[in-house]
PDB file of N, CA and C in Angstrom:
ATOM      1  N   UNK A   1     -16.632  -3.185  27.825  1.00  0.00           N
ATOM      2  CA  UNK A   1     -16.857  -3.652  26.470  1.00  0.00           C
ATOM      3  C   UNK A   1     -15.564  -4.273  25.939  1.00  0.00           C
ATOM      4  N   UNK A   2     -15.523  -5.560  25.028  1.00  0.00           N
ATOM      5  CA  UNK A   2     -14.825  -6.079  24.662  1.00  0.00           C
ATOM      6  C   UNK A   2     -14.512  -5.860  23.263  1.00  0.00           C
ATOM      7  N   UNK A   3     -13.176  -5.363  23.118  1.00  0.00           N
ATOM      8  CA  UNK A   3     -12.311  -5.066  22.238  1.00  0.00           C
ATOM      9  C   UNK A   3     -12.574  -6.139  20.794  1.00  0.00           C
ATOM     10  N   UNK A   4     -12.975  -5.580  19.520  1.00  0.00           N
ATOM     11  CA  UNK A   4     -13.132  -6.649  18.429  1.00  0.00           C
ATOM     12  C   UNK A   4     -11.664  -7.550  18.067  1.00  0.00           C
ATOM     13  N   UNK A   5     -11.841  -8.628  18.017  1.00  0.00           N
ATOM     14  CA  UNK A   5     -10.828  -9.340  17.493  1.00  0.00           C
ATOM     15  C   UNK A   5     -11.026  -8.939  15.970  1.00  0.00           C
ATOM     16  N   UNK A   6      -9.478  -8.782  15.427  1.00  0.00           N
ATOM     17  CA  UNK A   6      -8.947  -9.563  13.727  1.00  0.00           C
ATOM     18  C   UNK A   6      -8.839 -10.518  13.803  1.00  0.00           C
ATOM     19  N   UNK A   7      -9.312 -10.567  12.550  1.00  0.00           N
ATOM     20  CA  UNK A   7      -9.205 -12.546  11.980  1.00  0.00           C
ATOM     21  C   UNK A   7      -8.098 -12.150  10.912  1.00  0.00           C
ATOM     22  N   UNK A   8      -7.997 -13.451  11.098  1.00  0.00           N
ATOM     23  CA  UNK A   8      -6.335 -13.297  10.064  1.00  0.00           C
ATOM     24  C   UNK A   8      -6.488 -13.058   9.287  1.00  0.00           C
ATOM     25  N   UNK A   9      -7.272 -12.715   8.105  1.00  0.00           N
ATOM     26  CA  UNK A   9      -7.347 -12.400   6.781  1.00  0.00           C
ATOM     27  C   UNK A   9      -7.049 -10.389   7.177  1.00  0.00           C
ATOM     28  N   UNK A  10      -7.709 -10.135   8.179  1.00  0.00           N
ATOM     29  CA  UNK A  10      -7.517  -8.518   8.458  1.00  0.00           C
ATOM     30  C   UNK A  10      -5.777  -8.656   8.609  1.00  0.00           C
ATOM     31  N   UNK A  11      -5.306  -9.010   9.656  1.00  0.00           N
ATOM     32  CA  UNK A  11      -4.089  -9.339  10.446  1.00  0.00           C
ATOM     33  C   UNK A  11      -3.350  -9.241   8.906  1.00  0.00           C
ATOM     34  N   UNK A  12      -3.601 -10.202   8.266  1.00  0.00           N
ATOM     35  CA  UNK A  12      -2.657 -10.496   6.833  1.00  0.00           C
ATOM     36  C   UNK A  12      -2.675  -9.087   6.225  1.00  0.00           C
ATOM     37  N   UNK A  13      -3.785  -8.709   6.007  1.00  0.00           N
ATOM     38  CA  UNK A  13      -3.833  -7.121   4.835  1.00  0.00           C
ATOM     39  C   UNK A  13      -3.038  -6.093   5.990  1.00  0.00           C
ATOM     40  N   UNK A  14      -3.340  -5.979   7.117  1.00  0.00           N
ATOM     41  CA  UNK A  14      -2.795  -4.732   8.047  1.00  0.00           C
ATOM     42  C   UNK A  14      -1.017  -5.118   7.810  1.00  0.00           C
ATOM     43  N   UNK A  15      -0.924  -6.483   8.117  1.00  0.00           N
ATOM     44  CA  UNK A  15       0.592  -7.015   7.814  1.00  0.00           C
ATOM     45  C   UNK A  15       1.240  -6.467   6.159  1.00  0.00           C
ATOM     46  N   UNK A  16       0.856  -6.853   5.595  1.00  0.00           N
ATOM     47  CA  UNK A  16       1.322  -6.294   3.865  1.00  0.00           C
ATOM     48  C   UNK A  16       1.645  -5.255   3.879  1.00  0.00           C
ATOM     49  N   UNK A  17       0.379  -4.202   3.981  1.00  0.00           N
ATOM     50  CA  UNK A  17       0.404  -3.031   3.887  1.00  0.00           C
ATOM     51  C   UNK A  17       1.484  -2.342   4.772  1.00  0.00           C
ATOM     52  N   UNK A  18       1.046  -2.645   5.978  1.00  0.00           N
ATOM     53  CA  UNK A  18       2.329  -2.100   6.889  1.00  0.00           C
ATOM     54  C   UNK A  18       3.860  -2.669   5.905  1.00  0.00           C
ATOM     55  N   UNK A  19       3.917  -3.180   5.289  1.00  0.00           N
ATOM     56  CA  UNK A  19       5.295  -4.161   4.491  1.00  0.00           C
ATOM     57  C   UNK A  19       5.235  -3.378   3.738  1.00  0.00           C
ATOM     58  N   UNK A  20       4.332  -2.846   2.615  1.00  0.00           N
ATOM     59  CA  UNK A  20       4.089  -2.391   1.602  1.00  0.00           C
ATOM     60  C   UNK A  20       4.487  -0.882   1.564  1.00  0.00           C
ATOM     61  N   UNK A  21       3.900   0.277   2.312  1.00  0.00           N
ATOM     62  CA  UNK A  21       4.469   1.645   2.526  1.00  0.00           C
ATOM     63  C   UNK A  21       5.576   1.783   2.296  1.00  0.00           C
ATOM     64  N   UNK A  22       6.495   1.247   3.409  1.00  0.00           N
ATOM     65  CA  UNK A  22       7.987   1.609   3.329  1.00  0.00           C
ATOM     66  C   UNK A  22       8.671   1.258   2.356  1.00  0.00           C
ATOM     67  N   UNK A  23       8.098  -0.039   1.785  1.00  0.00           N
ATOM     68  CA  UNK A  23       9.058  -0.051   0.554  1.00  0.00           C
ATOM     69  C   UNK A  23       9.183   0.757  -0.506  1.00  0.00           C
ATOM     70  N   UNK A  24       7.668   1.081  -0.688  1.00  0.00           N
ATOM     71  CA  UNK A  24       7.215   2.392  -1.764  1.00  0.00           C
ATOM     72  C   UNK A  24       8.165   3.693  -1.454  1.00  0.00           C
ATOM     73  N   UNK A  25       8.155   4.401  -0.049  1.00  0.00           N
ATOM     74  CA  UNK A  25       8.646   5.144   0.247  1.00  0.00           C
ATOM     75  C   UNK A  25      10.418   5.521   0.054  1.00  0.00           C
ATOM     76  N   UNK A  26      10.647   3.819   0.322  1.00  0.00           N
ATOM     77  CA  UNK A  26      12.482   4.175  -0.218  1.00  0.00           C
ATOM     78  C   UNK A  26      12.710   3.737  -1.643  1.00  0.00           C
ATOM     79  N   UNK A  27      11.784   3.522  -2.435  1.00  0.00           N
ATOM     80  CA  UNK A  27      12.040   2.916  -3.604  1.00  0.00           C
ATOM     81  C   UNK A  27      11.668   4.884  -4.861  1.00  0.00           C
ATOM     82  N   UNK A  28      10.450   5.945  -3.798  1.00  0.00           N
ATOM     83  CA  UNK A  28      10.734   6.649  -4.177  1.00  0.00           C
ATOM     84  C   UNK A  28      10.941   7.685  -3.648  1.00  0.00           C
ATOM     85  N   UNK A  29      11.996   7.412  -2.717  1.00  0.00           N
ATOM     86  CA  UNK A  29      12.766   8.764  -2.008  1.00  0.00           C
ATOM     87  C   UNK A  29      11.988   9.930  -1.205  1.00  0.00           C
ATOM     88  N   UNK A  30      11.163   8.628  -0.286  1.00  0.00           N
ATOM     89  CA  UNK A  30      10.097   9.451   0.086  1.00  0.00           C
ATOM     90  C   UNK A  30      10.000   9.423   1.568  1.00  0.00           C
ATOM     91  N   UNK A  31       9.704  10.121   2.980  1.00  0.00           N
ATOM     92  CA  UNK A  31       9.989   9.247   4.019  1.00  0.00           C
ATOM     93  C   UNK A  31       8.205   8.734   4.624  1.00  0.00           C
ATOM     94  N   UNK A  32       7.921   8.449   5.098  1.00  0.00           N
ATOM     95  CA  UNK A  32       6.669   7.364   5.225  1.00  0.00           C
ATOM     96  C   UNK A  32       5.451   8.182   5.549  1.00  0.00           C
ATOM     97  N   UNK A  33       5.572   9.587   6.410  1.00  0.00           N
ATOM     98  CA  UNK A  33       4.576  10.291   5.618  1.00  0.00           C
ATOM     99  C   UNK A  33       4.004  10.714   4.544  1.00  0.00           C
ATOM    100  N   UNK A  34       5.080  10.879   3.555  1.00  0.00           N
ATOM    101  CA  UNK A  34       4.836  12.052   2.441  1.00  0.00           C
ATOM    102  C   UNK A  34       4.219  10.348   1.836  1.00  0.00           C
ATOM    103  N   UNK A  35       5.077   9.410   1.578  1.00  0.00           N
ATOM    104  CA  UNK A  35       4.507   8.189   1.056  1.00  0.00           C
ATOM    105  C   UNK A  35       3.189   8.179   1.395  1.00  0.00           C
ATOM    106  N   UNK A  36       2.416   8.027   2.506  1.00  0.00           N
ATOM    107  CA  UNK A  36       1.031   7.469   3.063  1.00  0.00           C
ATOM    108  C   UNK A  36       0.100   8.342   2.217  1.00  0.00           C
ATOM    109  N   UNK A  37       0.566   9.563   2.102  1.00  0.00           N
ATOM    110  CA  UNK A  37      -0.360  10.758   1.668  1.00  0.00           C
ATOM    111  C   UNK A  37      -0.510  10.865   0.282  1.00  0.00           C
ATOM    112  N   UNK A  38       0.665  10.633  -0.253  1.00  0.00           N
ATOM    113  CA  UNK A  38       0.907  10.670  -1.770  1.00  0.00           C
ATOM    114  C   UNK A  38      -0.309   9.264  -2.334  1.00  0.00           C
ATOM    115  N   UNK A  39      -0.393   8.410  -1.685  1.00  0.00           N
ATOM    116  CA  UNK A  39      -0.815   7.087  -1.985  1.00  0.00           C
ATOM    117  C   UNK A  39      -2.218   7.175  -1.690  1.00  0.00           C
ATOM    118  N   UNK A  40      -2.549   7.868  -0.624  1.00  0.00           N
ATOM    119  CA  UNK A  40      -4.080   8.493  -0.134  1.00  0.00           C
ATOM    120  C   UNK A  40      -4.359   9.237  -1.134  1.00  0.00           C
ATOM    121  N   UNK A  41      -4.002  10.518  -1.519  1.00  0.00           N
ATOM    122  CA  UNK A  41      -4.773  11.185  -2.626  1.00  0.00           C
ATOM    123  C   UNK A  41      -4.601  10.318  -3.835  1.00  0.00           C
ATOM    124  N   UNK A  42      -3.747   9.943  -4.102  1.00  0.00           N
ATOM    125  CA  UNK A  42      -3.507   9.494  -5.712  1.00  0.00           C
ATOM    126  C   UNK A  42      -4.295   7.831  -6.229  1.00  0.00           C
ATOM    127  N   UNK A  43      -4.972   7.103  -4.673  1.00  0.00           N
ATOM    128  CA  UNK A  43      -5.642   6.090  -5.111  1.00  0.00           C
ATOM    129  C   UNK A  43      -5.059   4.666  -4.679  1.00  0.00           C
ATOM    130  N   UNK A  44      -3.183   4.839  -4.214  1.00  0.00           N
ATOM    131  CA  UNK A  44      -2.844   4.160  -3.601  1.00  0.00           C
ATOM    132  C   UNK A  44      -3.037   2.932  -2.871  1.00  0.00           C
ATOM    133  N   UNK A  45      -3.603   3.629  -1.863  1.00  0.00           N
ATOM    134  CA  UNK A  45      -3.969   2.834  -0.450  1.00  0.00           C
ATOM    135  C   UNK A  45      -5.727   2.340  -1.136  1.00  0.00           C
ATOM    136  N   UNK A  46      -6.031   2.913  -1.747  1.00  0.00           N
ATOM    137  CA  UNK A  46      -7.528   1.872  -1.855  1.00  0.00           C
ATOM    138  C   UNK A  46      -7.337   0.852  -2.861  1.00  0.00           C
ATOM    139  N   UNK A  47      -6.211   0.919  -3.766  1.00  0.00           N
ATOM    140  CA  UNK A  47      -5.829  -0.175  -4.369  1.00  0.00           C
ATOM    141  C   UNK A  47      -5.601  -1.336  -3.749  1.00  0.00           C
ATOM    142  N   UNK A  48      -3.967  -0.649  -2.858  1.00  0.00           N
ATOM    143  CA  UNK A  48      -3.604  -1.845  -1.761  1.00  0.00           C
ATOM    144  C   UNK A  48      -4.916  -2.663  -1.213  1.00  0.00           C
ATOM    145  N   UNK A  49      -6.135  -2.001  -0.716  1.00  0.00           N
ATOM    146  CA  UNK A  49      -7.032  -2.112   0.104  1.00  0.00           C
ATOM    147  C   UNK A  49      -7.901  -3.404  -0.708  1.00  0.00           C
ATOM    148  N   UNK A  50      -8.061  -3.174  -2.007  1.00  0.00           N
ATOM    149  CA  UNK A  50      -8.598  -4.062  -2.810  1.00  0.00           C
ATOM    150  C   UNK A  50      -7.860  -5.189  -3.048  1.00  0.00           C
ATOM    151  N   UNK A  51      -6.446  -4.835  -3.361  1.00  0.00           N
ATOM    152  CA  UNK A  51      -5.832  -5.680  -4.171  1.00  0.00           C
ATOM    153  C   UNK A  51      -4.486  -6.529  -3.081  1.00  0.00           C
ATOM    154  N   UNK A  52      -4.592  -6.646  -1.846  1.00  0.00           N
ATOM    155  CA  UNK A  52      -3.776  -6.766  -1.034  1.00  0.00           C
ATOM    156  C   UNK A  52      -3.591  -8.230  -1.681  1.00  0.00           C
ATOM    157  N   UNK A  53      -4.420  -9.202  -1.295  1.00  0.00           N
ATOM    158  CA  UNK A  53      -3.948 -10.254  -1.476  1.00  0.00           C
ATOM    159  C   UNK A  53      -3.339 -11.051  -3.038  1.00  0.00           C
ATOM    160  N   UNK A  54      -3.570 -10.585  -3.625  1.00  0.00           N
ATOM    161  CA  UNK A  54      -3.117 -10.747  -5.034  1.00  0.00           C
ATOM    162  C   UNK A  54      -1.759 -10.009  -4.998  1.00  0.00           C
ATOM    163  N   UNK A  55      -1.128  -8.820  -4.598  1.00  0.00           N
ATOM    164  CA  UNK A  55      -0.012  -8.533  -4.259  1.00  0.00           C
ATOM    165  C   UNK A  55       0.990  -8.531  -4.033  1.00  0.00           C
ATOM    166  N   UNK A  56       0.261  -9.508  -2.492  1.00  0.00           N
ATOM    167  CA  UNK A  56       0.861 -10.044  -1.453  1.00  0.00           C
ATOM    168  C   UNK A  56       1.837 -11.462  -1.942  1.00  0.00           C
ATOM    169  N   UNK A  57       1.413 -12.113  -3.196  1.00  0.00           N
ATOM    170  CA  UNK A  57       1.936 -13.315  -3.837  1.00  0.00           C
ATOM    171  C   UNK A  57       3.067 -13.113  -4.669  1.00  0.00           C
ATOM    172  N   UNK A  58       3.693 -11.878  -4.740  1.00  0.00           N
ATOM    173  CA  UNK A  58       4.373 -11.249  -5.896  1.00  0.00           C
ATOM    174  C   UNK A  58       5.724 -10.772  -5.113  1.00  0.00           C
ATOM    175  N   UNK A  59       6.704 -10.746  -6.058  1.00  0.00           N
ATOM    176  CA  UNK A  59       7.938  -9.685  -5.615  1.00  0.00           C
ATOM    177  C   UNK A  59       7.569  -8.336  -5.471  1.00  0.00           C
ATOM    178  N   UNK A  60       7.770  -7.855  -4.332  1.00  0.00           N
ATOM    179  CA  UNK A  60       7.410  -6.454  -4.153  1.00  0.00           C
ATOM    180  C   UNK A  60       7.975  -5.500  -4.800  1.00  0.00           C
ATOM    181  N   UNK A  61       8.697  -5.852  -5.418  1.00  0.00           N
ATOM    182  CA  UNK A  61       9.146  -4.770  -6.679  1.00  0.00           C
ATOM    183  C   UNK A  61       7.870  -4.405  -7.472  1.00  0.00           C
ATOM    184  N   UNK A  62       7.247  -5.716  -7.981  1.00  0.00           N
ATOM    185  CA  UNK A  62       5.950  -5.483  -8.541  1.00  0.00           C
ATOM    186  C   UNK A  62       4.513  -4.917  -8.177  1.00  0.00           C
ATOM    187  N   UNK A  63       4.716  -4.809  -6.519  1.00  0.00           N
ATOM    188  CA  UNK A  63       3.421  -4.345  -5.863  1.00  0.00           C
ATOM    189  C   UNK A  63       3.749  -3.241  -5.514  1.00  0.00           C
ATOM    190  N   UNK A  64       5.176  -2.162  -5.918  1.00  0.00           N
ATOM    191  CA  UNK A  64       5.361  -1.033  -5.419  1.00  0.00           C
ATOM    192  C   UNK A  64       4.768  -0.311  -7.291  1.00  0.00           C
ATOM    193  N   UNK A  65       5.520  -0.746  -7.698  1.00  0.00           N
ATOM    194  CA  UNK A  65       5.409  -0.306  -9.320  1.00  0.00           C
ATOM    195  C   UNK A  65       4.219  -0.261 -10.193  1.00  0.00           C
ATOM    196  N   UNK A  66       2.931  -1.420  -9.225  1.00  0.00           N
ATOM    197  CA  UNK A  66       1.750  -1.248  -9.370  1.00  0.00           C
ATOM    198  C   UNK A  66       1.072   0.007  -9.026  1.00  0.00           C
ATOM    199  N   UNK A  67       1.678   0.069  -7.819  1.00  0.00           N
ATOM    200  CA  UNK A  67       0.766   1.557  -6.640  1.00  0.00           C
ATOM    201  C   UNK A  67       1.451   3.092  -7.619  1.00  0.00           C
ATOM    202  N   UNK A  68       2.819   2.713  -7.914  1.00  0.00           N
ATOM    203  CA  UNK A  68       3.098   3.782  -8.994  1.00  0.00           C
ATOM    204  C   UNK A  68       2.444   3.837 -10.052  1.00  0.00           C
ATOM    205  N   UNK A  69       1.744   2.799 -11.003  1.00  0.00           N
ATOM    206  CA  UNK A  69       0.660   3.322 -11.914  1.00  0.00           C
ATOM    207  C   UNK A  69      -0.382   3.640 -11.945  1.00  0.00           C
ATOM    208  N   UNK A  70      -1.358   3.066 -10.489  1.00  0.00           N
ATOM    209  CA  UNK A  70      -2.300   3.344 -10.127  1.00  0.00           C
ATOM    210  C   UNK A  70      -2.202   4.943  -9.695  1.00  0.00           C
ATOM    211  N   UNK A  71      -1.011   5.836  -8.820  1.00  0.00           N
ATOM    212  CA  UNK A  71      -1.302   7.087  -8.725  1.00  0.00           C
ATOM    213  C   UNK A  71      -1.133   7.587  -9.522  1.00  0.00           C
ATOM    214  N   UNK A  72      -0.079   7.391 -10.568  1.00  0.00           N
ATOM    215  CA  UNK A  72       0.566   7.932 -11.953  1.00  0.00           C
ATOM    216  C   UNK A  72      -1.000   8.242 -12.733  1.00  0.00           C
ATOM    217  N   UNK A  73      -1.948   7.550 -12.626  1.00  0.00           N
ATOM    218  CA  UNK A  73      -2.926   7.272 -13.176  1.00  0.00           C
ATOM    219  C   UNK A  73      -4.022   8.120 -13.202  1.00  0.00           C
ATOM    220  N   UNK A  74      -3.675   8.200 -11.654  1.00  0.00           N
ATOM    221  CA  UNK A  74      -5.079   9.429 -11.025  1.00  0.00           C
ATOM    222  C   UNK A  74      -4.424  10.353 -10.745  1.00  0.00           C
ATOM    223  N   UNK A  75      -3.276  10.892 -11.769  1.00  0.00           N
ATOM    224  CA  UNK A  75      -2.830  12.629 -11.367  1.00  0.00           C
ATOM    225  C   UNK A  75      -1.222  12.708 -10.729  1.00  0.00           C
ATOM    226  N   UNK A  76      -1.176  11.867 -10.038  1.00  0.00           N
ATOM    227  CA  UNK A  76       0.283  11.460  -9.516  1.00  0.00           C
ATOM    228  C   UNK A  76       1.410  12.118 -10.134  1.00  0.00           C
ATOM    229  N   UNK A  77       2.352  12.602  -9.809  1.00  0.00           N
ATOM    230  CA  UNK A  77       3.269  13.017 -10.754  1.00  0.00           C
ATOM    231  C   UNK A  77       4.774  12.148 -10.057  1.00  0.00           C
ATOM    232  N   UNK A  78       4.953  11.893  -9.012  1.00  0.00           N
ATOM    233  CA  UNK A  78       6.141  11.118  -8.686  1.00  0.00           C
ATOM    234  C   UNK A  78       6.461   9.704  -9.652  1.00  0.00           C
TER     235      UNK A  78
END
């Protein structure tokens, strides 16, 4: 059986996101687990998931500080 190809629009969001974690993580003193998880319960990552490409157009200062209001939002306390 043959393995599914990504099309670049996947390729692009898996790309961001993979971009996106770590920055979150050193921006809050976090190392890339506790980040992934913090962002999983708190709403994070389904933001990213929605909102990748709109994001993706921005200084990432602004797409980390987003994912901070979005968990801040749903309970988050970091």
């Amino acid at each position: 059986m043959k393995a599914k190809e990504l099309n670049k629009e996947n390729r692009d969001e898996i790309s961001f996101i993979s971009f996106i974690i770590p920055e979150f993580a050193a921006a809050y003193k976090m190392n890339m687990q506790e980040a992934y998880r913090y962002l999983k319960q708190y709403g994070g990552i389904d933001f990213l998931r929605e909102n990748w490409w709109a994001l993706h157009t921005d200084n990432p200062f602004w797409a980390v500080r987003d994912m901070f209001e979005i968990c801040r939002q749903n309970g988050g306390l970091k």
